[in-house]
Protein backbone atom coordinates (compact mmCIF):
# COMPACT_ATOMS: atom_id res chain seq x y z
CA UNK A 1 302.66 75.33 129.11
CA UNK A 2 304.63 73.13 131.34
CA UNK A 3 301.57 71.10 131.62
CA UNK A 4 301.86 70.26 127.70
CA UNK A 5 305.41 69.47 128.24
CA UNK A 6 305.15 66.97 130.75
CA UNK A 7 302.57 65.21 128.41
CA UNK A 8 304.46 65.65 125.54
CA UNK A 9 307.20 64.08 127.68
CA UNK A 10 304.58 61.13 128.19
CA UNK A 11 303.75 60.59 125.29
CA UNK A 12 307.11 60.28 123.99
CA UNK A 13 307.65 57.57 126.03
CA UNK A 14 304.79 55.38 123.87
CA UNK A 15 306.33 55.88 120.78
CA UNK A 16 307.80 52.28 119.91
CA UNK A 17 311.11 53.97 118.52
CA UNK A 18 311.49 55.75 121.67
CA UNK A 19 309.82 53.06 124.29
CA UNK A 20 313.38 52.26 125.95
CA UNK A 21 314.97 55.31 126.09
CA UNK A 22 315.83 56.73 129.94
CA UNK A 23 313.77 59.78 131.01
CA UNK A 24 316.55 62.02 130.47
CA UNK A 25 317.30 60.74 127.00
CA UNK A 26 313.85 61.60 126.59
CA UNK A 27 313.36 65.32 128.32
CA UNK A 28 316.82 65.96 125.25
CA UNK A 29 314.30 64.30 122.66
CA UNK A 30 311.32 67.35 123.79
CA UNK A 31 313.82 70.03 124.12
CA UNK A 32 315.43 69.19 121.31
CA UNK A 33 311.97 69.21 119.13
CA UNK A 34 309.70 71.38 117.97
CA UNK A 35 306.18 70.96 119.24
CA UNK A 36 303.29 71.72 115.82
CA UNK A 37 299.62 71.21 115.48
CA UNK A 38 298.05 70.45 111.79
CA UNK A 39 294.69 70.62 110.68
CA UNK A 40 292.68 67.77 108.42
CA UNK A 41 293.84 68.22 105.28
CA UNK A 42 297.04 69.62 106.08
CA UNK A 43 299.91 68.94 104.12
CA UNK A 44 302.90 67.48 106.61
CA UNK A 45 305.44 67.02 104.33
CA UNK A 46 306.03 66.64 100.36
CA UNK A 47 307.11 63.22 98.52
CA UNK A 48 310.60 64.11 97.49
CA UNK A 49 311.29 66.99 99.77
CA UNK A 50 314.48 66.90 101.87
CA UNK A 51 313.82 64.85 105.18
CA UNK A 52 315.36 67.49 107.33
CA UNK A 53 313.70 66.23 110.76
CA UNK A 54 312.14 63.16 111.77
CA UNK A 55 308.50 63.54 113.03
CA UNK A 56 307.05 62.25 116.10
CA UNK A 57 303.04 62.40 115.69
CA UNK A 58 302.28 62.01 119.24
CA UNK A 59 298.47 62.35 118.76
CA UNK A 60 296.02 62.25 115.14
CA UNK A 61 296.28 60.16 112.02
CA UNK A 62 299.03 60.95 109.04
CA UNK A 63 298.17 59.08 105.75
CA UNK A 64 301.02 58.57 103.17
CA UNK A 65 300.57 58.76 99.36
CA UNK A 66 302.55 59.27 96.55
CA UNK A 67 302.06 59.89 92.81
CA UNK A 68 303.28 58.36 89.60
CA UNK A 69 304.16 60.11 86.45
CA UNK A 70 301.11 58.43 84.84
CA UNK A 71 299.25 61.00 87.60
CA UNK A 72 297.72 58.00 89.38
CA UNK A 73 297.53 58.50 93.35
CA UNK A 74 299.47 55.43 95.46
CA UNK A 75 298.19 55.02 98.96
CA UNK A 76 301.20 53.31 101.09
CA UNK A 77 298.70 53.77 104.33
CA UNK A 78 298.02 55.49 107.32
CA UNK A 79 299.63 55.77 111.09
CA UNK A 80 298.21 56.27 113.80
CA UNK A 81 299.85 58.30 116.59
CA UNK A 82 302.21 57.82 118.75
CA UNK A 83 304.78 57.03 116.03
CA UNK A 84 307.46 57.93 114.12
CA UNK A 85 306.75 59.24 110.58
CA UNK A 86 309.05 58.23 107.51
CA UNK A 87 312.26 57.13 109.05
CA UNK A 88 314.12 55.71 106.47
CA UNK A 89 313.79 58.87 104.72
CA UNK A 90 315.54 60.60 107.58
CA UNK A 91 318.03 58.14 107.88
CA UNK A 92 319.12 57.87 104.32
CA UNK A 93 319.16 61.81 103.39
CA UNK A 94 317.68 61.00 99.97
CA UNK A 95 314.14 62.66 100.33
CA UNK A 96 310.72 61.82 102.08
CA UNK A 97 309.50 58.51 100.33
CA UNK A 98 305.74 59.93 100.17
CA UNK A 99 303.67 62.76 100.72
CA UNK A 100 302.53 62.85 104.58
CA UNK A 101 298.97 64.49 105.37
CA UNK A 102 296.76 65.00 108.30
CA UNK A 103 293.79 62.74 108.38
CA UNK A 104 292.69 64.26 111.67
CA UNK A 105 293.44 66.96 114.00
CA UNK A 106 297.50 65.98 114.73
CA UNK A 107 299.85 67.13 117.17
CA UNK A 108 303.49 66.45 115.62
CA UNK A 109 306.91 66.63 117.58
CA UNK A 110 309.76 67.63 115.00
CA UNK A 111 313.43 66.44 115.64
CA UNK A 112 316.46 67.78 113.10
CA UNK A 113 317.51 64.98 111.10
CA UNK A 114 321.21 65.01 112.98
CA UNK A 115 319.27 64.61 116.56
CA UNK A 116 317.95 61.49 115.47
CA UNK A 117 321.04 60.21 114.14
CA UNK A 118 323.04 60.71 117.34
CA UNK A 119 320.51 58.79 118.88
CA UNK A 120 320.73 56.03 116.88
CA UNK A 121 324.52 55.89 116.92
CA UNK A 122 324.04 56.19 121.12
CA UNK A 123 321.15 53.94 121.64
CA UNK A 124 320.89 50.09 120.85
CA UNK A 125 317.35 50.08 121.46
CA UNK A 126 316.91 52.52 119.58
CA UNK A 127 318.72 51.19 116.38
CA UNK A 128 317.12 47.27 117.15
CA UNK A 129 313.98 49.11 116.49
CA UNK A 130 314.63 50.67 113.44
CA UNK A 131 316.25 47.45 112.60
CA UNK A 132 313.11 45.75 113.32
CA UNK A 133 310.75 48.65 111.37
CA UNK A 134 313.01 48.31 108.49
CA UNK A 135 312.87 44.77 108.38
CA UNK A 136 308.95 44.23 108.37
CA UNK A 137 308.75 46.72 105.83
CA UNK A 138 310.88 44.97 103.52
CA UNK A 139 308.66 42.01 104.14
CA UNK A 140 305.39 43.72 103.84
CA UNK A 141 306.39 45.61 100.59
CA UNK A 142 307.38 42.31 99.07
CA UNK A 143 304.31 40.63 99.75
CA UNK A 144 302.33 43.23 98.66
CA UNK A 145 303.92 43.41 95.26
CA UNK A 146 303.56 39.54 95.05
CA UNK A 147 299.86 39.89 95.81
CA UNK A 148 299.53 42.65 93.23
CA UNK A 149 301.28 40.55 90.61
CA UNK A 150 299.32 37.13 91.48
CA UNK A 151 295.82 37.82 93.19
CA UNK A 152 292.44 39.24 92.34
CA UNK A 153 291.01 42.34 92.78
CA UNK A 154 289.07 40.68 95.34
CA UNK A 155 291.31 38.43 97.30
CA UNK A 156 293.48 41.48 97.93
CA UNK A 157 290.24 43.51 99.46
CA UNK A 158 289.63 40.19 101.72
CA UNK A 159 293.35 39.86 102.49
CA UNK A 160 293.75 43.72 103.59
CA UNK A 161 290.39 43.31 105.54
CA UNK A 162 291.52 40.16 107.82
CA UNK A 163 294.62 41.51 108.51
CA UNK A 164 293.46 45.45 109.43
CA UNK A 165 290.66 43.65 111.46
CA UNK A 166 293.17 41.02 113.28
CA UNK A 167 295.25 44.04 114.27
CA UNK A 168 292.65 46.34 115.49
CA UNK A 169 290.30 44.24 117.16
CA UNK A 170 287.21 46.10 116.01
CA UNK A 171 285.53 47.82 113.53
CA UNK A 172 287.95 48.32 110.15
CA UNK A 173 287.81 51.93 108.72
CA UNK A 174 288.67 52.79 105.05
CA UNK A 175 291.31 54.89 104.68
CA UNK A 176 290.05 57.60 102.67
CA UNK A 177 287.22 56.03 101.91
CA UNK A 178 287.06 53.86 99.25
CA UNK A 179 289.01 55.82 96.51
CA UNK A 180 291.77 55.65 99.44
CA UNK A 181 291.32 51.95 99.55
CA UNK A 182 291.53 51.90 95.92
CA UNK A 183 294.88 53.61 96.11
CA UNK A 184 296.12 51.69 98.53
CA UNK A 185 295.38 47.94 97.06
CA UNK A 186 295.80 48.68 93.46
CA UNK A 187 293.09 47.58 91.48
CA UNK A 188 291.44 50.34 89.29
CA UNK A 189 289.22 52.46 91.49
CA UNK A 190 286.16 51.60 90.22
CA UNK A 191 286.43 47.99 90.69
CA UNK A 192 286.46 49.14 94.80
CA UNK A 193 283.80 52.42 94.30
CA UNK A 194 281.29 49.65 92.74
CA UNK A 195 281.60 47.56 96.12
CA UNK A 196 278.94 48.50 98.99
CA UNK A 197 280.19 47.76 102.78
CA UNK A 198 277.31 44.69 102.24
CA UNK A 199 279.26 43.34 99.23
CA UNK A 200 282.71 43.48 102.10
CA UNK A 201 281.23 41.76 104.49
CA UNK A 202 279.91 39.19 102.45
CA UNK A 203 283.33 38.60 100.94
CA UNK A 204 284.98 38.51 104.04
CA UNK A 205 282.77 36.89 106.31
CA UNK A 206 281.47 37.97 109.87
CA UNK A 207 284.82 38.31 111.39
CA UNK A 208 284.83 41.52 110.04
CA UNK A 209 282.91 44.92 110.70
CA UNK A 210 283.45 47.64 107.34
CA UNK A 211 282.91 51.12 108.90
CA UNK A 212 282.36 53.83 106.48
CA UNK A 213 284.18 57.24 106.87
């Protein structure tokens, strides 16, 4: 046990909201959290729900969706581990802002809501982040919805493509396959179930590897 604390103690340490922190600040984080494991599939937490504690996935991938009265299934994205899950949700009491589910074997790190709070009232790094998160949120939601509202079906798949591939470095998985892509761009889902990973790479050029999962 004390082995999977100093880890978790570790790993804390790599999560960007949590980078700057002292060690002690940190060793209050872990004691002050509640360590979980999820399964694939597993539902982390329910659009809407009160945002009682802010997770820390230290390890696994979370995807977020939501869905709209029409029943149609939104795909915001997925996160990869070690992060913080759904902050402003924690921050502004009002709710989770989507439904958070285990994409893969996930190790989670739950703080109470009032935890996180003191630590961003006590922590300038702490809050810069956020600041920061916030910020290119607000930037990347905007220029989605102007993408949405102004480009093809098909410059949006190329667009998403060169900028997943310039940020990982290597091969470019689908997230959910591609009914999960689907969600997450916006076109209808056929338009993306009717494209092959030979039609992707010939849309996007060699710069950019379409793995299948």
């Amino acid at each position: 046990m004390s082995g999977s604390v100093s880890r978790d103690t570790s790993v804390l340490k790599t999560v960007p909201l949590l980078a700057a922190l002292p060690d002690e600040r940190l060793r209050a984080v872990r004691e002050g959290s509640v360590r979980r494991s999820h399964r694939p599939g597993e539902v982390l937490r329910v659009f809407g729900d009160p945002a009682t504690h802010l997770l820390l996935l230290l390890h696994g991938r979370v995807s977020a969706t939501a869905t709209t009265t029409t029943g149609r299934e939104v795909r915001f994205g997925e996160w990869a581990g070690p992060c913080a899950l759904d902050k402003v949700a924690v921050i502004d009491g009002r709710g989770h802002t989507a439904t958070l589910t285990a994409e893969s074997p996930c190790l989670v790190r739950s703080l109470p809501r009032e935890r996180f709070l003191e630590l961003l009232d006590g922590a300038a790094p702490v809050r810069r982040h956020v600041l920061r998160v916030l910020a290119e949120q607000a930037r990347s939601q905007q220029e989605r919805w102007a993408a949405t509202a102004t480009l093809p079906t098909e410059a949006r798949l190329a667009a998403w493509l060169l900028r997943q591939a310039a940020d990982s470095g290597g091969p470019v998985p689908l997230p959910g396959g591609q009914q999960g892509l689907a969600a997450l761009l916006g076109p209808a889902p056929v338009t993306v179930l009717t494209s092959d990973p030979g039609d992707l790479r010939t849309l996007c050029g060699p710069r950019v590897h379409v793995a299948e999962v």
